[in-house]
Protein backbone atom coordinates (compact mmCIF):
# COMPACT_ATOMS: atom_id res chain seq x y z
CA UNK A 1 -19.94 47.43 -38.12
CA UNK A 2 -20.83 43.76 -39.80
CA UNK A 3 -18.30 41.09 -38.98
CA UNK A 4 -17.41 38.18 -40.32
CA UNK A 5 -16.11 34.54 -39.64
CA UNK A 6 -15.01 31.54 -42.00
CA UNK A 7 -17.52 28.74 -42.53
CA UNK A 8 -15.09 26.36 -40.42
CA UNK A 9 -15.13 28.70 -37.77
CA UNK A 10 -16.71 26.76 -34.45
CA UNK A 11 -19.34 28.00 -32.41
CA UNK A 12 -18.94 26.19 -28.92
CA UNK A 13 -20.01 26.22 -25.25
CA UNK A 14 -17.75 24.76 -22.69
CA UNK A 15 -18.43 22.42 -19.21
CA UNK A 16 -16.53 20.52 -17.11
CA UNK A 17 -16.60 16.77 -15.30
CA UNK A 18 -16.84 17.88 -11.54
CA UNK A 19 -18.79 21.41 -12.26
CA UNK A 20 -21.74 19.64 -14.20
CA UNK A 21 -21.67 15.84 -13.89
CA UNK A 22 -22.23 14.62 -10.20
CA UNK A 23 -22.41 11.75 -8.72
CA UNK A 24 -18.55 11.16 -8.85
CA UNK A 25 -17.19 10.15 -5.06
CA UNK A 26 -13.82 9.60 -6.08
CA UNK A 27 -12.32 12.70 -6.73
CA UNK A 28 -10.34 15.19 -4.26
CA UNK A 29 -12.68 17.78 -5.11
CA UNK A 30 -15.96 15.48 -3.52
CA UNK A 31 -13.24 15.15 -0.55
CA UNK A 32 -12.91 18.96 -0.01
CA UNK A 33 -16.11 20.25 -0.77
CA UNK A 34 -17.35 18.50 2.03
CA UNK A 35 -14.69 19.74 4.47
CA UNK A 36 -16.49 23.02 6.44
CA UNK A 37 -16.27 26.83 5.33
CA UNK A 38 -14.40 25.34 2.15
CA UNK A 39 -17.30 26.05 -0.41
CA UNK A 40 -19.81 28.89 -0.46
CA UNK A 41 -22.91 27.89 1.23
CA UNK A 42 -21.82 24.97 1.71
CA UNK A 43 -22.41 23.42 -1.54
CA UNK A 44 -20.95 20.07 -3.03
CA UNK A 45 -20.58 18.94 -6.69
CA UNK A 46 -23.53 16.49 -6.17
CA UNK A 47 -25.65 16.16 -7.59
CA UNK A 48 -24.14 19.34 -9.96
CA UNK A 49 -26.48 19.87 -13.11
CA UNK A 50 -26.68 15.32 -13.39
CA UNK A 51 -24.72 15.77 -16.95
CA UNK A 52 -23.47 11.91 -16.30
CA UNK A 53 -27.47 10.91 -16.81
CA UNK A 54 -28.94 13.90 -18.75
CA UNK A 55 -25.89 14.25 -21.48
CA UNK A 56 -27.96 14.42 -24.39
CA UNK A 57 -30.50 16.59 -23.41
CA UNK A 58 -27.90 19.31 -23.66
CA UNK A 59 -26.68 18.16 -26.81
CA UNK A 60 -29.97 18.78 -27.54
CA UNK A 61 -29.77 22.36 -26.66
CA UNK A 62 -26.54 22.85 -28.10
CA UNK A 63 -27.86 21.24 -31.29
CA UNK A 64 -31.16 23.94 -31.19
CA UNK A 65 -29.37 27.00 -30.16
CA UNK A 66 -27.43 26.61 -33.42
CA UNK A 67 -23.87 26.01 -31.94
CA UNK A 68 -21.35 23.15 -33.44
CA UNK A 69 -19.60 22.51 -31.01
CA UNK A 70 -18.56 21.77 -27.30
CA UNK A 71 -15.95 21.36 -24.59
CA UNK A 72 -16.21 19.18 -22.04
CA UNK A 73 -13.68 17.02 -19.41
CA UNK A 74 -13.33 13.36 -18.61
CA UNK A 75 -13.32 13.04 -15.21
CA UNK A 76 -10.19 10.83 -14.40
CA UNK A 77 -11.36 9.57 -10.84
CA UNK A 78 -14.10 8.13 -12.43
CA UNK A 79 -12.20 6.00 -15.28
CA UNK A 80 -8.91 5.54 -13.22
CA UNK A 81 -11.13 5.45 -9.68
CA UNK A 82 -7.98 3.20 -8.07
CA UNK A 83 -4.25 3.00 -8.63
CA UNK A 84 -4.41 0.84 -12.36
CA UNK A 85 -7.89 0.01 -12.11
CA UNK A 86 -9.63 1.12 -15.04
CA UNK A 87 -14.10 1.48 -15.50
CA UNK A 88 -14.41 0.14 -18.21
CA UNK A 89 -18.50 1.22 -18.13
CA UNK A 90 -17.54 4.86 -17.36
CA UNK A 91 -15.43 4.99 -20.20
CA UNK A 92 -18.16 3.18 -22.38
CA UNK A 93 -20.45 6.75 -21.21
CA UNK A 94 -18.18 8.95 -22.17
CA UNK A 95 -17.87 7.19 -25.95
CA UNK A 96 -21.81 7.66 -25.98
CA UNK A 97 -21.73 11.56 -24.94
CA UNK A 98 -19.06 11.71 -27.81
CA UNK A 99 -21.56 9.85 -30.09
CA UNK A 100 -24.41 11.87 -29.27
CA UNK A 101 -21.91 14.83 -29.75
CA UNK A 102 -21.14 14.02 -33.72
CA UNK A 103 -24.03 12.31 -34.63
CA UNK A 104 -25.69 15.72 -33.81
CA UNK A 105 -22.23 17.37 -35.77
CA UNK A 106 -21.13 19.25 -32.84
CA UNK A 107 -17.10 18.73 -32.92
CA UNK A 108 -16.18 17.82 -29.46
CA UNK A 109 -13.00 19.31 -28.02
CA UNK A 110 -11.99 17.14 -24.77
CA UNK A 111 -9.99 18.20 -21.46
CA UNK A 112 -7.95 15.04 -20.13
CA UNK A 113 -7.83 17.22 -16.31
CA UNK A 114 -9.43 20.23 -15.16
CA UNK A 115 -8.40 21.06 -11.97
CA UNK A 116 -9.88 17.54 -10.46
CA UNK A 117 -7.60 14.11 -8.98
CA UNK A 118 -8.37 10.72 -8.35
CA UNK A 119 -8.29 10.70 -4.55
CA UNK A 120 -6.18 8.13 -4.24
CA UNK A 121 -3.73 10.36 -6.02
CA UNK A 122 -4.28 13.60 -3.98
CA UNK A 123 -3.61 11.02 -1.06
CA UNK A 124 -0.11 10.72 -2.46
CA UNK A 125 1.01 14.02 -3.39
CA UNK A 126 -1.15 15.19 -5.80
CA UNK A 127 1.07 16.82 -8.56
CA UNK A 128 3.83 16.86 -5.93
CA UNK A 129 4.38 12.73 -6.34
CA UNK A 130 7.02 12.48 -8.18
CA UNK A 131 5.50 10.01 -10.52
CA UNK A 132 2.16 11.78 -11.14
CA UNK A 133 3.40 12.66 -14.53
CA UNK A 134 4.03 9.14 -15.45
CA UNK A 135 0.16 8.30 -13.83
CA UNK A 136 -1.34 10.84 -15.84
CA UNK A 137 0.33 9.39 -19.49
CA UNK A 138 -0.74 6.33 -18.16
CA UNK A 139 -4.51 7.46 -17.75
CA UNK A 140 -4.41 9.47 -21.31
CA UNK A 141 -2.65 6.23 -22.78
CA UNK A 142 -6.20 4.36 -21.26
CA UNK A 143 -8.52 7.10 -22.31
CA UNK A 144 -7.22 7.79 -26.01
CA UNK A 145 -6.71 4.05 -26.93
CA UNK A 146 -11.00 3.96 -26.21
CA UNK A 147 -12.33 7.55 -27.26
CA UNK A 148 -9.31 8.69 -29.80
CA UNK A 149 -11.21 7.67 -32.67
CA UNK A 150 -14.41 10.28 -31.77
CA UNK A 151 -11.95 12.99 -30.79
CA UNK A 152 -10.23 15.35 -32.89
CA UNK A 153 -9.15 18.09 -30.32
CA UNK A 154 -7.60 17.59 -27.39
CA UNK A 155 -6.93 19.91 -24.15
CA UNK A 156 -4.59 17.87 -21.93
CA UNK A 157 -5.00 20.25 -18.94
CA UNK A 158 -7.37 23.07 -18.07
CA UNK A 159 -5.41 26.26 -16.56
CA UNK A 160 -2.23 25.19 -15.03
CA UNK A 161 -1.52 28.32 -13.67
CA UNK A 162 -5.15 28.85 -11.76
CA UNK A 163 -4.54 25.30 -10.93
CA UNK A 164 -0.90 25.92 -9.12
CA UNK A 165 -1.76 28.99 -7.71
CA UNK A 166 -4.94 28.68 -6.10
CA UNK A 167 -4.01 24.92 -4.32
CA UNK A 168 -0.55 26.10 -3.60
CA UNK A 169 -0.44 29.41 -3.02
CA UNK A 170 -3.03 30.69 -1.83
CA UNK A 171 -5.10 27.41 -0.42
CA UNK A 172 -8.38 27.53 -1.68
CA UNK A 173 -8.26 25.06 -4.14
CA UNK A 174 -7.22 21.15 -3.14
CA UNK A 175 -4.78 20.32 -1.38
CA UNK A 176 -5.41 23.78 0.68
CA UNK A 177 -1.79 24.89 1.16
CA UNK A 178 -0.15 28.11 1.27
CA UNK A 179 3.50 27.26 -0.14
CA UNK A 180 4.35 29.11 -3.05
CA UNK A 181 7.19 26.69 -3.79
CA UNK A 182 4.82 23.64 -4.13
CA UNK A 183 2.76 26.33 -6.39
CA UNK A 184 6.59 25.95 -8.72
CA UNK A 185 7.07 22.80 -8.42
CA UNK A 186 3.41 21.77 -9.16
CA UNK A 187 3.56 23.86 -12.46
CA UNK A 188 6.74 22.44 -13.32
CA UNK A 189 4.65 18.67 -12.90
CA UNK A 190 2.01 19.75 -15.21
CA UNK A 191 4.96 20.85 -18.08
CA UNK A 192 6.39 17.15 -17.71
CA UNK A 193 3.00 15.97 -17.44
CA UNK A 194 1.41 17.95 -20.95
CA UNK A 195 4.26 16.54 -22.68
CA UNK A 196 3.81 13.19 -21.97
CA UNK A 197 0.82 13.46 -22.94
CA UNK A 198 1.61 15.71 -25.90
CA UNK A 199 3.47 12.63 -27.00
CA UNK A 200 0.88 10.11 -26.90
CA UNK A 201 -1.76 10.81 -27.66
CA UNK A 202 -0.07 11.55 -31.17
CA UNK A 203 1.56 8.32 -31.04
CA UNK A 204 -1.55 6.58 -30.07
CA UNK A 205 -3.39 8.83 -33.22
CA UNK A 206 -0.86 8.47 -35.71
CA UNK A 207 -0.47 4.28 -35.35
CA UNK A 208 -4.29 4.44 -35.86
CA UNK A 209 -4.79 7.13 -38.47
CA UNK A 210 -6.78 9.51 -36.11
CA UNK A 211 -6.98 13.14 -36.24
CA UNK A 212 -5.24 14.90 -32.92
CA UNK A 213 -4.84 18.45 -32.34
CA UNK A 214 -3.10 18.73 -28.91
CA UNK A 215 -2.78 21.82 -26.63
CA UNK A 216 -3.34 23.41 -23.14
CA UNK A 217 -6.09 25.51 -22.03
CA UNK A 218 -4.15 28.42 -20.60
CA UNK A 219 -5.88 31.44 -18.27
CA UNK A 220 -4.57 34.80 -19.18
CA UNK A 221 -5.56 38.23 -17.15
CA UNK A 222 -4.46 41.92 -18.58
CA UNK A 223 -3.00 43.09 -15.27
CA UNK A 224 -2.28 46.66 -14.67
CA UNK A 225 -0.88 48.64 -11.57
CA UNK A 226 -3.50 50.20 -9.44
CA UNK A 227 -1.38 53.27 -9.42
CA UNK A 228 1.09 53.27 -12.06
CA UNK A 229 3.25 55.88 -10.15
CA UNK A 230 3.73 53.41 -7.42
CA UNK A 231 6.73 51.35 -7.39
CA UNK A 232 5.16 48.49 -5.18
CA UNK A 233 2.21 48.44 -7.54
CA UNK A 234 4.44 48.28 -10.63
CA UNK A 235 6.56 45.27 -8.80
CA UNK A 236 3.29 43.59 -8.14
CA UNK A 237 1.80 43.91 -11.54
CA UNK A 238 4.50 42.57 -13.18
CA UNK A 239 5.63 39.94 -10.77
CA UNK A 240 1.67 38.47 -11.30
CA UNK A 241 2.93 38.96 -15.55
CA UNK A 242 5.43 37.13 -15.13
CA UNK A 243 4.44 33.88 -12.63
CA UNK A 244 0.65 33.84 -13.73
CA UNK A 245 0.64 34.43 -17.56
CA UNK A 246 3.90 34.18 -19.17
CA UNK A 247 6.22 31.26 -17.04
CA UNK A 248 4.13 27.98 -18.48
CA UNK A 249 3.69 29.41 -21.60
CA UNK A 250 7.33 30.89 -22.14
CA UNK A 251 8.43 27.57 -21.26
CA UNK A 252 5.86 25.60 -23.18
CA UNK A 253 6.86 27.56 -26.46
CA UNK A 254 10.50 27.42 -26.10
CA UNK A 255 10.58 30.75 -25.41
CA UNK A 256 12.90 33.20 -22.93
CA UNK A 257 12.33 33.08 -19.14
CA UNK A 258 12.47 36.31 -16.58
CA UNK A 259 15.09 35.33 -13.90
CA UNK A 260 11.51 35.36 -11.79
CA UNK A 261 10.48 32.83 -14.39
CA UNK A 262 13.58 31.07 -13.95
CA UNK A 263 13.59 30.89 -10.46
CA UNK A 264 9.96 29.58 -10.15
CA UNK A 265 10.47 27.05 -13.13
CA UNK A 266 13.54 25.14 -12.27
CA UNK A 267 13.89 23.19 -15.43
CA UNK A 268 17.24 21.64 -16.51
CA UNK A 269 18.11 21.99 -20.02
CA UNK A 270 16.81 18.97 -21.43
CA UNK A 271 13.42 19.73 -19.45
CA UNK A 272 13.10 22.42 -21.63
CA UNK A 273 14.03 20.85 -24.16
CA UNK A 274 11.46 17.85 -23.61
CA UNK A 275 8.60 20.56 -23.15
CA UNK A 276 9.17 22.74 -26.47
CA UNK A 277 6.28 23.40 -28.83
CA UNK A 278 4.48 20.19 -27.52
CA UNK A 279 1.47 22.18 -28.48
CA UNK A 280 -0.77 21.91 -31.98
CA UNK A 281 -2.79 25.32 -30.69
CA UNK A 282 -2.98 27.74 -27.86
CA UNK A 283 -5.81 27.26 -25.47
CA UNK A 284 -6.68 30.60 -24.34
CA UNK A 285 -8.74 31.13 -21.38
CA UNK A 286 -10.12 35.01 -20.90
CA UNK A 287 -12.03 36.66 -18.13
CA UNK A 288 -11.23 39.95 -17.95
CA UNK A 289 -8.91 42.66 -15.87
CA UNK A 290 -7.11 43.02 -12.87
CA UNK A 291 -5.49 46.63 -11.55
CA UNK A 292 -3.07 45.14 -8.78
CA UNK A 293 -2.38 47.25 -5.36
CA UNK A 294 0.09 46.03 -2.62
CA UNK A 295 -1.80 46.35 0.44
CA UNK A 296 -2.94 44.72 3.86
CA UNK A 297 -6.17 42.82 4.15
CA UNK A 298 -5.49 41.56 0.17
CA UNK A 299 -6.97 39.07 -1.92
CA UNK A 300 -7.16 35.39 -0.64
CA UNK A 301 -5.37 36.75 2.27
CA UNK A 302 -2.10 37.49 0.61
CA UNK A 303 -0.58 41.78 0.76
CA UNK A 304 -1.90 42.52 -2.80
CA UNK A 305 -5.12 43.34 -3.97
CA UNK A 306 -7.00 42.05 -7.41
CA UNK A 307 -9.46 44.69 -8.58
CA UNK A 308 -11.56 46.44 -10.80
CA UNK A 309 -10.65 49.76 -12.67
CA UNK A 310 -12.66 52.36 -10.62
CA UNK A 311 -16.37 52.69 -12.63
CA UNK A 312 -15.14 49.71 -15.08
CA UNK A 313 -18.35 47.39 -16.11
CA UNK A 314 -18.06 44.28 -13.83
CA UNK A 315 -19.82 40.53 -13.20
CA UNK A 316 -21.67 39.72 -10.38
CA UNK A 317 -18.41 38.52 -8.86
CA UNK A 318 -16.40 41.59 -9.53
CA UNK A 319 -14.48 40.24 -12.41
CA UNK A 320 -14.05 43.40 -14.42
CA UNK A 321 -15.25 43.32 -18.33
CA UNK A 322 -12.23 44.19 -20.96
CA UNK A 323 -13.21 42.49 -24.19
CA UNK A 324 -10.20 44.97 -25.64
CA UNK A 325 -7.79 42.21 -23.81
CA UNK A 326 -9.07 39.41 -25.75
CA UNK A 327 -7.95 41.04 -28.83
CA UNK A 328 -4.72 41.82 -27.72
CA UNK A 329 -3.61 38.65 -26.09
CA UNK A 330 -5.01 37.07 -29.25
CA UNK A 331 -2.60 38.53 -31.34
CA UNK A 332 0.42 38.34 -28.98
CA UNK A 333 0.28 35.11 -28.16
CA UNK A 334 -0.78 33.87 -31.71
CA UNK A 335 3.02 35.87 -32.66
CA UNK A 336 4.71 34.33 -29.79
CA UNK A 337 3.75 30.67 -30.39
CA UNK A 338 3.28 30.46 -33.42
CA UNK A 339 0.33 28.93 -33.55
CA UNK A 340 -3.23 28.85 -34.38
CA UNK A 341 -5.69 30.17 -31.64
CA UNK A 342 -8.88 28.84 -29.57
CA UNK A 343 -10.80 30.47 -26.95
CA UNK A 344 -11.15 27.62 -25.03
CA UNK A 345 -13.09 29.78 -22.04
CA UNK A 346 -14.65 33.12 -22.21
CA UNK A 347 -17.96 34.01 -20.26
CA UNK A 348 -19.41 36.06 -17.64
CA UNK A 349 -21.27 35.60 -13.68
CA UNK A 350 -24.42 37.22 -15.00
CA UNK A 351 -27.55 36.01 -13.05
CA UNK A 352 -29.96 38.60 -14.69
CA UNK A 353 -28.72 37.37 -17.85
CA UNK A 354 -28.54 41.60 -18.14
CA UNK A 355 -24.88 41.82 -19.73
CA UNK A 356 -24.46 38.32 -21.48
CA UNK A 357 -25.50 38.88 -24.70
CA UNK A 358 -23.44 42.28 -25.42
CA UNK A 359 -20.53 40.17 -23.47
CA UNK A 360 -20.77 37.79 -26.05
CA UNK A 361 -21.59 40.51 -29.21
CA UNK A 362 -17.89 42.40 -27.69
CA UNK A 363 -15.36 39.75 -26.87
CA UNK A 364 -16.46 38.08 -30.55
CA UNK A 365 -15.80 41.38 -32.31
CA UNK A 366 -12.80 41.09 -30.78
CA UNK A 367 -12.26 37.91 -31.87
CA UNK A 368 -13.17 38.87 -35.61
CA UNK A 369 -11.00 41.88 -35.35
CA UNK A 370 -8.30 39.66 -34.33
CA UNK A 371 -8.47 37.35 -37.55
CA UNK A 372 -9.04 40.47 -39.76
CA UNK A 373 -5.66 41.02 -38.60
CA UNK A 374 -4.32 37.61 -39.61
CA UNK A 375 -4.46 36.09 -36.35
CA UNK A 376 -5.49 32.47 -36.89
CA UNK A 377 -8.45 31.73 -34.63
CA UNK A 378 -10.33 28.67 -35.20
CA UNK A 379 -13.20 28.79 -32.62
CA UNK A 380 -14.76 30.05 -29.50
CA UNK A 381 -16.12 28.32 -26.70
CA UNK A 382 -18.28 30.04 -24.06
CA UNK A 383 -18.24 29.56 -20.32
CA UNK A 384 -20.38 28.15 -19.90
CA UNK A 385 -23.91 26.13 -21.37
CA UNK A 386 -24.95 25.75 -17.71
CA UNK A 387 -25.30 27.18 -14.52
CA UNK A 388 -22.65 25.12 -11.99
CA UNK A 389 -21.10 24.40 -9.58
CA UNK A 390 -18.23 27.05 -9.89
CA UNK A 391 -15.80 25.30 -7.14
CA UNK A 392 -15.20 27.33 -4.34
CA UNK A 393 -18.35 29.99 -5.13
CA UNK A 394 -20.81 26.97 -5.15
CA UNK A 395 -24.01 27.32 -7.24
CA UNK A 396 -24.17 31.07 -6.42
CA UNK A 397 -22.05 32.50 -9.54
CA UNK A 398 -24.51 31.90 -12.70
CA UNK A 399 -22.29 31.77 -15.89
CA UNK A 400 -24.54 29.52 -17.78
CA UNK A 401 -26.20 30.62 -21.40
CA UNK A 402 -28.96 28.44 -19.60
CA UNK A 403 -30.41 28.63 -16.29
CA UNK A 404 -29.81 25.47 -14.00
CA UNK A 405 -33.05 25.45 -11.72
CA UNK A 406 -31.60 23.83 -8.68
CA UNK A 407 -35.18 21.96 -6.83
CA UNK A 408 -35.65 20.33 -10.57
CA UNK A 409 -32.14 20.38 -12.35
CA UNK A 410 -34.52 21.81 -15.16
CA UNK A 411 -32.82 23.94 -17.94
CA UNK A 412 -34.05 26.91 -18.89
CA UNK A 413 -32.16 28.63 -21.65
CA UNK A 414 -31.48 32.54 -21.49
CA UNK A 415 -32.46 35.06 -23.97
CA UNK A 416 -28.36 35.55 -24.36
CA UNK A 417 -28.42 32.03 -25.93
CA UNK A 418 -30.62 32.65 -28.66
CA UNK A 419 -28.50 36.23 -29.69
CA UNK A 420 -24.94 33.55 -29.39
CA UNK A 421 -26.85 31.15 -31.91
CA UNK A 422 -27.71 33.98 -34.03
CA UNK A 423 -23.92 34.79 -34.56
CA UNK A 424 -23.19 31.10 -34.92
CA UNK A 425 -25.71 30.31 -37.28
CA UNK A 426 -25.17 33.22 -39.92
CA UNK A 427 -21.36 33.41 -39.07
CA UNK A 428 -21.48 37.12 -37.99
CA UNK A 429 -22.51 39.65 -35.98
CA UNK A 430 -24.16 41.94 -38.47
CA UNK A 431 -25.15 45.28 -38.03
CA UNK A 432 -28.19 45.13 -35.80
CA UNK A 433 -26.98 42.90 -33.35
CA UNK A 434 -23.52 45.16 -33.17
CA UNK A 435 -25.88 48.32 -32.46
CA UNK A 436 -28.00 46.75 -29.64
CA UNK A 437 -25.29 45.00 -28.07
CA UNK A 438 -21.76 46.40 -28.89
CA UNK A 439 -21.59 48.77 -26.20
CA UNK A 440 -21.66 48.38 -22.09
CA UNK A 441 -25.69 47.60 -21.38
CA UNK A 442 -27.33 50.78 -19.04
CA UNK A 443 -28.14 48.09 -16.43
CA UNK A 444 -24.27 46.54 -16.07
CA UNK A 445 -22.43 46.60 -12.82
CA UNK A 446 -20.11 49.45 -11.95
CA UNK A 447 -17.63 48.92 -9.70
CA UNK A 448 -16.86 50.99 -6.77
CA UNK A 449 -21.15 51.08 -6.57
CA UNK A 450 -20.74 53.71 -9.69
């Protein structure tokens, strides 16, 4: 079945700072790779995929492979890399990858913080300082006064929830602790935070007649109980709902909180007040499914268990495929925030490159079925254009559309890339392409070794 998307519609891969860049020694992730058994293997974000020197051979790629446009992060320990003191040359490299971005037309969508600190902040608190929120407008005050005029879209921060959870909760993410009220409070940071930013970046925009689309890049998972006759299961599915996908974004949209919601979000009145629809679009980041089990010997060490349907197609990390989720968190967030829609993340741990391209051809048909609906998505971004370094997994996870050869940092592009720029550059995914690809490839990963 042809599908089709409007002429506007962008096409885009997705990166970030610390995954790709290297050679950044300032940041709390450089800090904790390097701390034993943190990382698989041992790895470090150095020197990553050397984006900071070999920028615009990707755009080069991108530019090739027929996409228009991209996602990438500013790191802020590299233009903040001390309390108030500002590079003034790293920001000048960051207005030349925008450059090379448009003068290539590729619209560039940019993430103020994903998941990465200054250390000198992480030495204070991280998110936890009270004042972080203040540091952070003061940083996107710095960083939109020199790149607002080459940026029309702005993510202010990457997956607040993943963020919380995995550095608070369950410790594998800086700072490494295992408090789930820091996870609360942390969240409740990044709200006051996003606003602030919310705020001025339009300020900054509007005094200067610049474009600015503002939002958050928010994770969602379709979670399901294991056993849906089990009452633990049930209490753990929705529990995960309600903390993981729905408290940020109820909040963020002025929407209801769960007493679980309210309990883990302990915003006054006027918090929520200051927080409301500070949001131009939804972000949405998508990987897949989780059935959730209570049970010893859990995930990340905690009594419940994040897994894949029995026989369901999975990545090479596990990470069950469920392109039928996309579509429906498309249209229920779209209805519940009233606003329009990117897919700021969406990709696959596929080191055969054996799955990719139906990935792609199934969570875009998804997408299309989504606006056929009247859901109003304005682009796609896949995770990712390169092989990283995908934190605490190292180099070993291989999401990339191309292939990062790690003696020679070489790129090697995938035959999935060429099928993506095929969609992108005829704006659809035509009849052909929907029979070879639109169903689960013969040599996909079964879980449970089916």
């Amino acid at each position: 079945m042809k599908r089709s998307f409007p002429s506007s519609f962008l096409f885009g891969t997705a990166t970030s700072a610390t995954q790709v860049e290297g050679h950044c020694t300032t940041s709390d992730w450089y800090d904790f790779a390097s701390q034993p058994g943190r990382v698989n293997n041992g790895d470090a974000p150095h020197p990553a995929c050397d984006v900071w020197h070999r920028f615009e051979q990707d755009v080069d790629l991108i530019k090739d492979f027929g996409y228009n446009a991209h996602r990438f992060s500013i790191e802020w320990a590299r233009i903040e890399p001390s309390p108030g003191r500002f590079d003034d040359d790293a920001i000048e490299r960051y207005r030349r990858m925008l450059g090379a971005l448009r003068d290539a037309s590729i619209a560039p969508m940019v993430t103020l913080l994903h998941f990465s600190l200054p250390q000198w902040i992480a030495n204070q608190g991280g998110f936890l300082n009270p004042s972080f929120a203040s540091l952070f407008e003061r940083f996107v005050n710095r960083s939109v006064e020199r790149l607002g005029d080459l940026v029309d879209r702005w993510v202010t921060i990457n997956e607040p929830n993943v963020t919380a959870a995995l550095g608070y909760f369950v410790g594998i993410f800086p700072p490494g602790h295992r408090r789930p009220w820091q996870a609360w409070r942390a969240q409740e940071a990044m709200l006051d935070a996003h606003a602030r930013a919310y705020r001025a970046i339009h300020e900054r925009a509007g005094r200067c007649g610049w474009n600015a689309e503002v939002g958050v890049a928010h994770h969602l998972r379709v979670v399901e109980p294991w056993d849906s006759s089990s009452p633990t299961d049930r209490w753990a599915s929705d529990l995960f709902e309600q903390t993981f996908n729905r408290a940020f974004l109820n909040a963020l949209c002025g929407l209801e909180l769960s007493r679980a919601e309210r309990s883990m979000l302990a915003l006054t009145r006027t918090k929520r007040r200051d927080v409301r629809d500070t949001h131009d679009f939804f972000g949405l980041n998508y990987y897949g499914r989780f059935k959730v089990r209570v049970g010893r010997n859990g995930t990340y060490g905690i009594p419940i268990k994040l897994e894949a349907s029995p026989g369901a197609e999975i990545s090479d990390v596990g990470w069950e495929v469920y392109p039928e989720g996309l579509g429906r968190f498309l249209r229920e967030w779209s209805e519940r925030c009233g606003r329009p829609v990117y897919v700021t993340e969406n990709g696959i741990a596929d080191s055969r490159d054996a799955q990719r391209a139906s990935f792609l051809v199934r969570h875009l048909a998804q997408v299309a079925d989504a606006m056929q609906d009247g859901v109003d998505v304005r682009g796609y971004f896949h995770w990712s254009l390169l092989d990283n370094f995908e934190w605490t997994e190292g180099y070993e996870p291989r999401y990339g559309l191309v292939e990062m050869q790690a003696d020679t940092l070489n790129r090697c592009p995938r035959p999935s890339a060429a099928v993506y720029g095929q969609i992108a550059s005829k704006k659809e995914i035509d009849d052909g392409l929907w029979e070879q690809y639109g169903t689960v490839p013969e040599r996909a990963w079964r879980a449970g070794g089916v």
